[in-house]
PDB file of N, CA and C in Angstrom:
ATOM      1  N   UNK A   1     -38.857 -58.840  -4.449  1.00  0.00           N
ATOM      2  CA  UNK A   1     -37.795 -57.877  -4.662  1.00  0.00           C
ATOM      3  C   UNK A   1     -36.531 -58.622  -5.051  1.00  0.00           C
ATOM      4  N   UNK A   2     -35.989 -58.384  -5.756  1.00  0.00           N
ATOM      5  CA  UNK A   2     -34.394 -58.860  -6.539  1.00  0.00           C
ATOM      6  C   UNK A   2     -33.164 -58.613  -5.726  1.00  0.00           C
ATOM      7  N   UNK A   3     -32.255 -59.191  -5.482  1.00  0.00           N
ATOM      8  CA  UNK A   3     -31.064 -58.674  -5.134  1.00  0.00           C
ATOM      9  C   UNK A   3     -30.590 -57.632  -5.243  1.00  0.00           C
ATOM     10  N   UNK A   4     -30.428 -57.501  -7.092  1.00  0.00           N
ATOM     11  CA  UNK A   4     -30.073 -56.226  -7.235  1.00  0.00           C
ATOM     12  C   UNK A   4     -30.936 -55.014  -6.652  1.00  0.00           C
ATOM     13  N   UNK A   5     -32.244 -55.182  -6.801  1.00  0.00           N
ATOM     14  CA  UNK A   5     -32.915 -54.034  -6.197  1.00  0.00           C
ATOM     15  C   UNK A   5     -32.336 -53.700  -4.252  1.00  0.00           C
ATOM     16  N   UNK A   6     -31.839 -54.679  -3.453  1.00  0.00           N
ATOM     17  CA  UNK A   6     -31.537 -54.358  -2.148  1.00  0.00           C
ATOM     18  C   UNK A   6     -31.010 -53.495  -2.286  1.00  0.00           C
ATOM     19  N   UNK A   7     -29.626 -53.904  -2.895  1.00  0.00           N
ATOM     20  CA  UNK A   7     -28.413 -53.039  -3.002  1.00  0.00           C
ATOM     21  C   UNK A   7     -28.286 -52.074  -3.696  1.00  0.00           C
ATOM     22  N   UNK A   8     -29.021 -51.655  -4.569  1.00  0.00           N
ATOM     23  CA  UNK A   8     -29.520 -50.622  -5.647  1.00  0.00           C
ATOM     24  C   UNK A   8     -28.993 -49.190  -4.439  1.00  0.00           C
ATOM     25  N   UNK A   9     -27.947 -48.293  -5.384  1.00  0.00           N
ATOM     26  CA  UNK A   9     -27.631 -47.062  -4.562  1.00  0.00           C
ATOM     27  C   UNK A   9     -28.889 -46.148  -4.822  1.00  0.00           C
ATOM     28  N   UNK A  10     -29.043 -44.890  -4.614  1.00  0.00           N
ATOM     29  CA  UNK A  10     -29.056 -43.777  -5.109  1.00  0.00           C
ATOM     30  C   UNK A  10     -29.683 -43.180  -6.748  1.00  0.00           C
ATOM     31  N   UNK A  11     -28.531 -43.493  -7.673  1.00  0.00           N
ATOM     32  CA  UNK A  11     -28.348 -43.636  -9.204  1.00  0.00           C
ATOM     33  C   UNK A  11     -29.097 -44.274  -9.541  1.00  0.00           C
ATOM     34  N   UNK A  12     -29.739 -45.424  -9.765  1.00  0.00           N
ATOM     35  CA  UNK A  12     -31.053 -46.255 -10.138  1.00  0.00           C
ATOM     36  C   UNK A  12     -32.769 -44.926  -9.642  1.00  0.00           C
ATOM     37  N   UNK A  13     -32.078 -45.006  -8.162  1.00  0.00           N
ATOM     38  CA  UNK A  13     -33.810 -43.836  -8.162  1.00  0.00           C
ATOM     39  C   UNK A  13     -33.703 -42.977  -7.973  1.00  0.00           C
ATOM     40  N   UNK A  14     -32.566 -41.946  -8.539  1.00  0.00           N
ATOM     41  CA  UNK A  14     -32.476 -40.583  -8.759  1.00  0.00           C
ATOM     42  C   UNK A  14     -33.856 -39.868  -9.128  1.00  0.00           C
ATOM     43  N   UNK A  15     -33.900 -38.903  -8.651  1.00  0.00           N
ATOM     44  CA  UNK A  15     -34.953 -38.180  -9.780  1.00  0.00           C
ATOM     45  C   UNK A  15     -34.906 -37.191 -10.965  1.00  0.00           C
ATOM     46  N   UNK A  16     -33.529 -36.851 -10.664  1.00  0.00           N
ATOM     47  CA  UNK A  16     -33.208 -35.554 -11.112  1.00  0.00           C
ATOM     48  C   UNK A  16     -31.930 -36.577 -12.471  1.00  0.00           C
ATOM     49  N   UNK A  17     -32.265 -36.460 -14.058  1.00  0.00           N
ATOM     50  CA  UNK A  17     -31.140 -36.817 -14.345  1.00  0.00           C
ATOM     51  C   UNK A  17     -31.063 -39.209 -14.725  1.00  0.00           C
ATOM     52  N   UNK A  18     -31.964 -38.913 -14.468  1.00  0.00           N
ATOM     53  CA  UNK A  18     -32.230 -40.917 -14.512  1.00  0.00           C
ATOM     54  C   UNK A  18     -31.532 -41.160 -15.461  1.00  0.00           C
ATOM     55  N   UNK A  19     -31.381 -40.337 -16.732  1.00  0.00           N
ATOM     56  CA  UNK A  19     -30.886 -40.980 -18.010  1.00  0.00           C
ATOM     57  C   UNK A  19     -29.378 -41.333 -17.479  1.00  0.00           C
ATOM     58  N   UNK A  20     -28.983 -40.764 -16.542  1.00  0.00           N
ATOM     59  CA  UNK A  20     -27.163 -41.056 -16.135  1.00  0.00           C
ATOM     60  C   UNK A  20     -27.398 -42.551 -15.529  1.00  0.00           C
ATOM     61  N   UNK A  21     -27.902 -43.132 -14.958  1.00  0.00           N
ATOM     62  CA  UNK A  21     -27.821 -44.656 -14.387  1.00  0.00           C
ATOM     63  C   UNK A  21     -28.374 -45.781 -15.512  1.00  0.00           C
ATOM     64  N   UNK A  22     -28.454 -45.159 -16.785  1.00  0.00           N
ATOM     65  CA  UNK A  22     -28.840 -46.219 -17.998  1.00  0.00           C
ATOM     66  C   UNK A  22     -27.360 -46.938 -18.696  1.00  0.00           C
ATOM     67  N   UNK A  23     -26.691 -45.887 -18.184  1.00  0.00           N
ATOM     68  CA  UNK A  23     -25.299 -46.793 -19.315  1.00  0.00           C
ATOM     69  C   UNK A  23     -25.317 -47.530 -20.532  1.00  0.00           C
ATOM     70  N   UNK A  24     -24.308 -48.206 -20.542  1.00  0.00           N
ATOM     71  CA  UNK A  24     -24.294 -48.722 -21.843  1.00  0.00           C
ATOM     72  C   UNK A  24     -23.656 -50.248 -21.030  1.00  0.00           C
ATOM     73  N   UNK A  25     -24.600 -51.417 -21.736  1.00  0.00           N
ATOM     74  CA  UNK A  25     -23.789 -52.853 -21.026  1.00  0.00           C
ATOM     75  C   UNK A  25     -23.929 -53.612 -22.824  1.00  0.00           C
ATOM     76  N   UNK A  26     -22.871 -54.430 -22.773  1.00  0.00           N
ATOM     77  CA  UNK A  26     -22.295 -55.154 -23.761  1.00  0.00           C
ATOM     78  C   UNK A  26     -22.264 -56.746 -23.560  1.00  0.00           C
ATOM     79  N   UNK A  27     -22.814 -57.659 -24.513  1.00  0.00           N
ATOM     80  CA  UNK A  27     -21.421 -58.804 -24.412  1.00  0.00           C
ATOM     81  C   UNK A  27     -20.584 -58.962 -25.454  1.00  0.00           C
ATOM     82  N   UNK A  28     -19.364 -59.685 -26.090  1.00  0.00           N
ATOM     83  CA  UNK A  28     -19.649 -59.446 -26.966  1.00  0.00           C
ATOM     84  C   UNK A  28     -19.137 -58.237 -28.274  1.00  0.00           C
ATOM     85  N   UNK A  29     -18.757 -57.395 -27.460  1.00  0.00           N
ATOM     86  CA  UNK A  29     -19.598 -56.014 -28.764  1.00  0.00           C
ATOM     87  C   UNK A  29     -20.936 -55.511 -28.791  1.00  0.00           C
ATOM     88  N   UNK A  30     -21.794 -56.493 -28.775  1.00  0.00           N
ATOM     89  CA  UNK A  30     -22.916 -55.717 -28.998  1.00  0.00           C
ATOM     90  C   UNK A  30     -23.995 -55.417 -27.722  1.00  0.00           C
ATOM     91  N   UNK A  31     -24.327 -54.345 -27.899  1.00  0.00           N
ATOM     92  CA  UNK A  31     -25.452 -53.829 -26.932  1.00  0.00           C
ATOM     93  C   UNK A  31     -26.280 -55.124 -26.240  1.00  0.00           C
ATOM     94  N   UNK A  32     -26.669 -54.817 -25.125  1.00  0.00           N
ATOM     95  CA  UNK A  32     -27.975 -55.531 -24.640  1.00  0.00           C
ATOM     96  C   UNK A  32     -28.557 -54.644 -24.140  1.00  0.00           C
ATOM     97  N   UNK A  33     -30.119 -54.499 -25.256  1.00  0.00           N
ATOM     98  CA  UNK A  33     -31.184 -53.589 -25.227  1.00  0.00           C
ATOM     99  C   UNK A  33     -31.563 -54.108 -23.273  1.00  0.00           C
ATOM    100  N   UNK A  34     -32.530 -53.093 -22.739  1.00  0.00           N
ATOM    101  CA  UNK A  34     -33.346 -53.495 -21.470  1.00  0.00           C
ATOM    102  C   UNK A  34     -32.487 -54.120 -20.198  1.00  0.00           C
ATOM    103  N   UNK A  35     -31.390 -53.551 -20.167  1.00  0.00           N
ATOM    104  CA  UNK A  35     -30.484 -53.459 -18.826  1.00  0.00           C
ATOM    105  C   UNK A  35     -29.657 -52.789 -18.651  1.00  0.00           C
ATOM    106  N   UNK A  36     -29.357 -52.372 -17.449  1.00  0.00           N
ATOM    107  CA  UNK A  36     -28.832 -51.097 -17.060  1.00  0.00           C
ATOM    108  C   UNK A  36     -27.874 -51.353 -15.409  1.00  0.00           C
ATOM    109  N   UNK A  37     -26.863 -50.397 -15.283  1.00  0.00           N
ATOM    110  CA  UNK A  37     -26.316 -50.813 -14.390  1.00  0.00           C
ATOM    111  C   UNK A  37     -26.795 -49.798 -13.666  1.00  0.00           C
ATOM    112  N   UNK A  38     -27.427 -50.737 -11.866  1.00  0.00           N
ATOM    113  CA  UNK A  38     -27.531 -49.546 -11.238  1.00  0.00           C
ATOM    114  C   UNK A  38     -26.269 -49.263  -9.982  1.00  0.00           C
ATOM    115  N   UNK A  39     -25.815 -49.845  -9.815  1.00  0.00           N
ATOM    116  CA  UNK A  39     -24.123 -49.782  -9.082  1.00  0.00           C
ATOM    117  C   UNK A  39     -23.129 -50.170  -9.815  1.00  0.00           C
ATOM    118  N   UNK A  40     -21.920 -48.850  -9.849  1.00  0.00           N
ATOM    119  CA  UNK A  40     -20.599 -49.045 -10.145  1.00  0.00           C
ATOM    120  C   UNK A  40     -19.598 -48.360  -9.493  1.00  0.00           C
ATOM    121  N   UNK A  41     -18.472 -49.606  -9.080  1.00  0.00           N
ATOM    122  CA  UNK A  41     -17.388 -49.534  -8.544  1.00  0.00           C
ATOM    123  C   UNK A  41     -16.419 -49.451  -9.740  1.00  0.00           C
ATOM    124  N   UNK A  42     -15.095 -49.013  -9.235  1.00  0.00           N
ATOM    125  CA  UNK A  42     -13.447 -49.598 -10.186  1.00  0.00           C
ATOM    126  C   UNK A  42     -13.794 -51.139 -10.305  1.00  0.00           C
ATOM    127  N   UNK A  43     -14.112 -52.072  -9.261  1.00  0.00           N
ATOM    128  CA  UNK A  43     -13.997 -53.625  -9.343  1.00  0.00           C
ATOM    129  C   UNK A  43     -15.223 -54.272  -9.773  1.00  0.00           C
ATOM    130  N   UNK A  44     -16.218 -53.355 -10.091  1.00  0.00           N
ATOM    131  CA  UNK A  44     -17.884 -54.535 -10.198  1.00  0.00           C
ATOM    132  C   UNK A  44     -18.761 -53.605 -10.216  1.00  0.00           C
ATOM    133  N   UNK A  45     -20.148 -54.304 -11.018  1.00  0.00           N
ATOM    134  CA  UNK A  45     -21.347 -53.447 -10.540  1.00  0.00           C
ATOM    135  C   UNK A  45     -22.276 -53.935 -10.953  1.00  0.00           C
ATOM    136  N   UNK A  46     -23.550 -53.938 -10.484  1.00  0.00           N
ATOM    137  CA  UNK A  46     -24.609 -54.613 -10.534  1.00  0.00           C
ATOM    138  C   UNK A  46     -25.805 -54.089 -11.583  1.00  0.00           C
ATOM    139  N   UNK A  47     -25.760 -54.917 -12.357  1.00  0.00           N
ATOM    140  CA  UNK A  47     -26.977 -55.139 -13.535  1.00  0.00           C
ATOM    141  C   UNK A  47     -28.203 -55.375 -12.970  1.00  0.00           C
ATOM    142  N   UNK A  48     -29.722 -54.456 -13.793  1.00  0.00           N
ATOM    143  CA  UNK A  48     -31.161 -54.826 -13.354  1.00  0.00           C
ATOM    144  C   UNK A  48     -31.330 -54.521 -14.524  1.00  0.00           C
ATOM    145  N   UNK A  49     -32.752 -55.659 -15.165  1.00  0.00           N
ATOM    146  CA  UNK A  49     -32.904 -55.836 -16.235  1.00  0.00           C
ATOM    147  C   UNK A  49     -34.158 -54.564 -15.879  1.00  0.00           C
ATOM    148  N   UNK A  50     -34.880 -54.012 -16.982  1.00  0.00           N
ATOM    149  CA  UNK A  50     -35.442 -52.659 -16.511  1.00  0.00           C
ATOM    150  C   UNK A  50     -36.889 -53.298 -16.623  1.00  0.00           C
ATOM    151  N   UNK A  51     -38.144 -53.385 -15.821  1.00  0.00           N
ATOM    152  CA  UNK A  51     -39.272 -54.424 -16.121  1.00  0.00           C
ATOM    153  C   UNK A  51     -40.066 -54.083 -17.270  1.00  0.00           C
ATOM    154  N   UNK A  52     -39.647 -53.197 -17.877  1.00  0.00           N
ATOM    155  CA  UNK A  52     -40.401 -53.241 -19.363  1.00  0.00           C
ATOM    156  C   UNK A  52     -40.091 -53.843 -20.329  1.00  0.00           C
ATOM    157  N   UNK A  53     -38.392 -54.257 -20.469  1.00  0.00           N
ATOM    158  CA  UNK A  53     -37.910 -54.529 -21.170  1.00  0.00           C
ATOM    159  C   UNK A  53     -38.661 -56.580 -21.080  1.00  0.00           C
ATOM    160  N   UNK A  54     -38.797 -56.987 -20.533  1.00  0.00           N
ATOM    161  CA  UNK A  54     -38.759 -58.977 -20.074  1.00  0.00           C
ATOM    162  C   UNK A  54     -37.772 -59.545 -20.286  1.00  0.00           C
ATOM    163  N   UNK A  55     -36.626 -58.464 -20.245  1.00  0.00           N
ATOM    164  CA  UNK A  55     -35.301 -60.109 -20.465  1.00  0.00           C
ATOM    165  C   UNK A  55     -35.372 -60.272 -19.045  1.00  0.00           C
ATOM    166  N   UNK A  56     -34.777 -61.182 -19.819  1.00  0.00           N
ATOM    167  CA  UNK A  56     -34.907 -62.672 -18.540  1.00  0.00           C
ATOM    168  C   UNK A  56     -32.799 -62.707 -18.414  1.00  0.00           C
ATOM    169  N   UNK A  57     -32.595 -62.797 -17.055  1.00  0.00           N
ATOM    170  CA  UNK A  57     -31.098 -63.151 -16.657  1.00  0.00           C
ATOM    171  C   UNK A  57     -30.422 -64.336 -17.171  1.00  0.00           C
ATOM    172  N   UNK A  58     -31.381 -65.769 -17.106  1.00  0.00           N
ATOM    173  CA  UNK A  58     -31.017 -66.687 -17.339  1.00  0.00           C
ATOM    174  C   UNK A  58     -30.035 -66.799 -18.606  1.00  0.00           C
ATOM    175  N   UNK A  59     -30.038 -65.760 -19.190  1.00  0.00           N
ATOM    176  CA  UNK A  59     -29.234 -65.844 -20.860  1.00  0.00           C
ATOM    177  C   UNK A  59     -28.153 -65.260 -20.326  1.00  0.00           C
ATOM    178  N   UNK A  60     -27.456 -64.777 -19.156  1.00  0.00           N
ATOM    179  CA  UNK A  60     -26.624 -64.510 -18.238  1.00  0.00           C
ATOM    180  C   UNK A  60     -25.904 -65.331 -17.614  1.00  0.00           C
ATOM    181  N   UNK A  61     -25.302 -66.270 -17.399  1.00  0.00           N
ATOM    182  CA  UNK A  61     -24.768 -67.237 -16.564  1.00  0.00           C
ATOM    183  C   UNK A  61     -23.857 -66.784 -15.580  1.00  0.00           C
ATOM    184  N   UNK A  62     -23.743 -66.877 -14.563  1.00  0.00           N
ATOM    185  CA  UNK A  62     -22.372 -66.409 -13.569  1.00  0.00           C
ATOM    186  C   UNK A  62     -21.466 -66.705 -13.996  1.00  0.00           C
ATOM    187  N   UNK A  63     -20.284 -65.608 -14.352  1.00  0.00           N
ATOM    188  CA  UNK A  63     -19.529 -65.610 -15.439  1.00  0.00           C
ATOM    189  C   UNK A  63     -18.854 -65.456 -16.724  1.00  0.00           C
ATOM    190  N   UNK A  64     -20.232 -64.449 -17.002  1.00  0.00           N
ATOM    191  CA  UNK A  64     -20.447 -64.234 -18.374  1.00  0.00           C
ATOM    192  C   UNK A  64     -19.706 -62.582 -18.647  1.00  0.00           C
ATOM    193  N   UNK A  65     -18.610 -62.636 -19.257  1.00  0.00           N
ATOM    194  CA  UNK A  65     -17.936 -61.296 -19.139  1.00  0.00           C
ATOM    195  C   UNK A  65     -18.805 -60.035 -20.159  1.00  0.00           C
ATOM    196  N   UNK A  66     -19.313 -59.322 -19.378  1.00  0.00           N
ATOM    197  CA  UNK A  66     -19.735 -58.067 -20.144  1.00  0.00           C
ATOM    198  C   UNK A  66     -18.809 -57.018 -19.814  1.00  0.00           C
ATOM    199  N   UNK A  67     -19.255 -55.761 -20.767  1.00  0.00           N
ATOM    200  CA  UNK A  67     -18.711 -54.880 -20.857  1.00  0.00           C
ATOM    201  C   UNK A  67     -19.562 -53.668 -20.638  1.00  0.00           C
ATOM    202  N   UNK A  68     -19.026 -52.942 -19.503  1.00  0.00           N
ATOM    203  CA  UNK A  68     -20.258 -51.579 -18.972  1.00  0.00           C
ATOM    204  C   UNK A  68     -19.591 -49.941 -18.946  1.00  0.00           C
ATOM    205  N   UNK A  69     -19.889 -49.285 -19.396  1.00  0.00           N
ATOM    206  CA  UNK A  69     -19.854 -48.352 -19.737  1.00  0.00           C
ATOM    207  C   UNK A  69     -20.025 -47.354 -18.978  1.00  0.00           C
ATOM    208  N   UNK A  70     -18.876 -46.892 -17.870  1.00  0.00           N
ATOM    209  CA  UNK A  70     -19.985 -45.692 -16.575  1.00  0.00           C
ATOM    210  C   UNK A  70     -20.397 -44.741 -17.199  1.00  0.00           C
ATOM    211  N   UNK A  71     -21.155 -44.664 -15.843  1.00  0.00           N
ATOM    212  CA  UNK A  71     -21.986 -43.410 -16.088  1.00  0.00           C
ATOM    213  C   UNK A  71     -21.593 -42.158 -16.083  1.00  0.00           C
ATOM    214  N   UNK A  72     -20.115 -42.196 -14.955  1.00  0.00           N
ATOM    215  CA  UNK A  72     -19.503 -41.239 -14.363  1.00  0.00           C
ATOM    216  C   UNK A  72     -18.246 -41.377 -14.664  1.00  0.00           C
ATOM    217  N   UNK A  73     -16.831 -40.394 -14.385  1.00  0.00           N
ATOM    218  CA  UNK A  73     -15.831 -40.706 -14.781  1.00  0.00           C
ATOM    219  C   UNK A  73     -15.184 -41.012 -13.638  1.00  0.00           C
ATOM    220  N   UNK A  74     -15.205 -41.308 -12.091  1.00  0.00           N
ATOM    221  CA  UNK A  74     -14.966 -41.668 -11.291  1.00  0.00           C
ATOM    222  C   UNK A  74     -13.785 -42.830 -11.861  1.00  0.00           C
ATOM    223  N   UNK A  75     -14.731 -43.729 -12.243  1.00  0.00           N
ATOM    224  CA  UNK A  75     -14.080 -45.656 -11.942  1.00  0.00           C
ATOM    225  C   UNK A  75     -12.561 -45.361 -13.525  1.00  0.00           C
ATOM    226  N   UNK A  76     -13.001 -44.692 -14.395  1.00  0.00           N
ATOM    227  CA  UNK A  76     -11.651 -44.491 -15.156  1.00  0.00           C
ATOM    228  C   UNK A  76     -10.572 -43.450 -14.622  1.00  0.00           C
ATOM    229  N   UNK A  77     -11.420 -41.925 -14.102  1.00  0.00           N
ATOM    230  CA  UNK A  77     -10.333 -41.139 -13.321  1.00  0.00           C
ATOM    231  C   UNK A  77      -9.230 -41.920 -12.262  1.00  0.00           C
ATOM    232  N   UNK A  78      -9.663 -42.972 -11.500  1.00  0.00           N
ATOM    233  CA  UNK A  78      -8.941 -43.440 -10.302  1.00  0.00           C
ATOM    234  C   UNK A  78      -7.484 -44.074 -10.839  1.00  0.00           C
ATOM    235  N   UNK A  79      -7.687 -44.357 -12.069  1.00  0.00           N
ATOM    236  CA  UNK A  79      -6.416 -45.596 -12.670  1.00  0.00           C
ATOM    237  C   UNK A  79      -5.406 -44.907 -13.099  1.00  0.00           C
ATOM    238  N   UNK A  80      -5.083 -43.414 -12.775  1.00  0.00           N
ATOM    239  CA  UNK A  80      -3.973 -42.517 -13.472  1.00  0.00           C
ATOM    240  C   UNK A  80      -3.736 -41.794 -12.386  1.00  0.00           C
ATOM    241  N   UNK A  81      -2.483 -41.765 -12.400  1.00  0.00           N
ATOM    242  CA  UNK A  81      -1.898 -40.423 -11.276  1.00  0.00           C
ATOM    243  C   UNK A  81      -2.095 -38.664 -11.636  1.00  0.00           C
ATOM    244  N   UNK A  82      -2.665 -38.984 -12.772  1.00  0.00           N
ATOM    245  CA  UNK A  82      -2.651 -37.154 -13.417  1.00  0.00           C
ATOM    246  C   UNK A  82      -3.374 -37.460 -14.781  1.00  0.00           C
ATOM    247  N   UNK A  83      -3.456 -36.188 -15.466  1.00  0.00           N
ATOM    248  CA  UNK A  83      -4.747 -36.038 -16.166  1.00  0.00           C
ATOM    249  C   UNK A  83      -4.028 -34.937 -17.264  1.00  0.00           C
ATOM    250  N   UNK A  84      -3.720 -34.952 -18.268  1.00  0.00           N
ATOM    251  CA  UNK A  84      -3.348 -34.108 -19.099  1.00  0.00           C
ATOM    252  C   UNK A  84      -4.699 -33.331 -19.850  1.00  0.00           C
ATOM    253  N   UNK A  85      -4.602 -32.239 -19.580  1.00  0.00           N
ATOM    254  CA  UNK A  85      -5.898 -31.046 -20.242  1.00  0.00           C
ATOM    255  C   UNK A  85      -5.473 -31.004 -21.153  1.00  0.00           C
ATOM    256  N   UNK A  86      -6.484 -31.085 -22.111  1.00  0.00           N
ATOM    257  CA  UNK A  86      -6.305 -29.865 -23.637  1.00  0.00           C
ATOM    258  C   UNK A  86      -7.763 -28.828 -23.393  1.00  0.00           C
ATOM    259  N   UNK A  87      -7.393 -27.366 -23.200  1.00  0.00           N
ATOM    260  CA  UNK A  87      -8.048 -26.752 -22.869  1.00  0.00           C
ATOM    261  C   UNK A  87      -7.501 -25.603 -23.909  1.00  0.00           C
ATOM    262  N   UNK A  88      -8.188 -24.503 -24.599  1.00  0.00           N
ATOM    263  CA  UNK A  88      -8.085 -22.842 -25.065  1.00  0.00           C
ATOM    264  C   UNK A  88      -8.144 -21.803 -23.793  1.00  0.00           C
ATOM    265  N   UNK A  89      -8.369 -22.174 -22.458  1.00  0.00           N
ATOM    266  CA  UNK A  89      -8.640 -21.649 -21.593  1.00  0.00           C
ATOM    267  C   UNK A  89      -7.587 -21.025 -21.064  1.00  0.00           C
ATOM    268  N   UNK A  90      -7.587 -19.250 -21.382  1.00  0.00           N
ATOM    269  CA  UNK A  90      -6.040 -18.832 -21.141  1.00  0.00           C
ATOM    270  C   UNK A  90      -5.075 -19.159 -19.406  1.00  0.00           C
ATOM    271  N   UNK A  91      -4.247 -19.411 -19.239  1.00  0.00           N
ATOM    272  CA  UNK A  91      -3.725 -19.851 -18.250  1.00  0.00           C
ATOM    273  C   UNK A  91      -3.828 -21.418 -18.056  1.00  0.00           C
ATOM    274  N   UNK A  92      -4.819 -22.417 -18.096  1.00  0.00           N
ATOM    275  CA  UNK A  92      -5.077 -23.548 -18.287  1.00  0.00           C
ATOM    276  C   UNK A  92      -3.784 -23.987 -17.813  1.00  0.00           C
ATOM    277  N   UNK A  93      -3.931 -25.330 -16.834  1.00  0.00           N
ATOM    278  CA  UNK A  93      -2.474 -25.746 -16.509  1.00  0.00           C
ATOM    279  C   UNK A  93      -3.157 -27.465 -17.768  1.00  0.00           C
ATOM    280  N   UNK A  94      -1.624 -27.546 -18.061  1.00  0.00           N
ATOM    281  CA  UNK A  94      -1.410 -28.569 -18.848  1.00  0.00           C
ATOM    282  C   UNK A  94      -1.966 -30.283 -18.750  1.00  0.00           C
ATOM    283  N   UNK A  95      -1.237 -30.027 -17.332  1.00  0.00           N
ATOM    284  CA  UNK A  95      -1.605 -31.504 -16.331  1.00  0.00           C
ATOM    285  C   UNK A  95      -2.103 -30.979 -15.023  1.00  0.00           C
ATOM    286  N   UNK A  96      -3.008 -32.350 -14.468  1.00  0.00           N
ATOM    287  CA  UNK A  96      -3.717 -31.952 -13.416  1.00  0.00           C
ATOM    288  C   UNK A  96      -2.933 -33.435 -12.699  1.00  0.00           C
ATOM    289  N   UNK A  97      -2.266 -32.734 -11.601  1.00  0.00           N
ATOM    290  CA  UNK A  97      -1.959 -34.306 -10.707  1.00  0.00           C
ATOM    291  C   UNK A  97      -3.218 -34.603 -10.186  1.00  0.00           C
ATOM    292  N   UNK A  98      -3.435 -35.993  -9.719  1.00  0.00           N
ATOM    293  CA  UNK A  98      -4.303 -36.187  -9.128  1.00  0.00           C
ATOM    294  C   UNK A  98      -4.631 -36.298  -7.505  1.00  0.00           C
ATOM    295  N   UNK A  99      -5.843 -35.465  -6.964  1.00  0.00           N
ATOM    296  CA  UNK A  99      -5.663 -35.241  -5.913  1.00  0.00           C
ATOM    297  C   UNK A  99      -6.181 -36.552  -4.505  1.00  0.00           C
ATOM    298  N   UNK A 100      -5.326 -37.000  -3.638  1.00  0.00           N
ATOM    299  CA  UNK A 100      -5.500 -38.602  -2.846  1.00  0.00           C
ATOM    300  C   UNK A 100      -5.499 -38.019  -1.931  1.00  0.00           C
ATOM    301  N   UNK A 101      -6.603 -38.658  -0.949  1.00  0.00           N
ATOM    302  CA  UNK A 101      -7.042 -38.563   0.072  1.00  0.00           C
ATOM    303  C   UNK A 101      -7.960 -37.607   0.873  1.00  0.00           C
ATOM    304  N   UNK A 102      -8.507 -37.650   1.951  1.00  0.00           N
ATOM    305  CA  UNK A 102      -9.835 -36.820   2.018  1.00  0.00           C
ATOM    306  C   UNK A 102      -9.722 -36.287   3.304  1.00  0.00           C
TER     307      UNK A 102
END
């Protein structure tokens, strides 16, 4: 079993919906076919190469800056205090502050 597989949330073995934990990962610019993120935070998230695909990590080095694509809008919603709508939706408020704490 892999590291990443310990820590693997939820989103990796969904059943309902799998295509949402495929993302999009980069180096580069360009795509890397056969990996997928199955955890994401605002600060990090963990790559599994998918076993059909055979890449191999080693072309990975610790350190190697990629670029990942969520799945969800969580990790970009958090970085703004408010949210400007463009909506046709009669009444529609303009801006949405954002709502902190639980």
């Amino acid at each position: 079993m892999s590291v990443a597989r310990k820590h693997a949330p939820t989103t990796a073995r969904r059943r309902v919906s799998r295509a949402a934990g495929r993302g999009f990962c980069g180096v580069h610019g360009q795509a890397i076919r056969g990996i997928r993120p199955i955890a994401l935070n605002q600060e990090h998230g963990i790559l599994q190469p998918m076993p059909e695909s055979g890449l191999r990590t080693t072309g990975f080095p610790v350190g190697t800056l990629m670029r990942v694509l969520p799945h969800h809008a969580c990790s970009t919603a958090a970085q703004f205090d408010g949210y400007h709508v463009i909506s046709d939706a009669p009444g529609a408020a303009p801006y949405w502050p954002r709502f902190r704490g639980w």
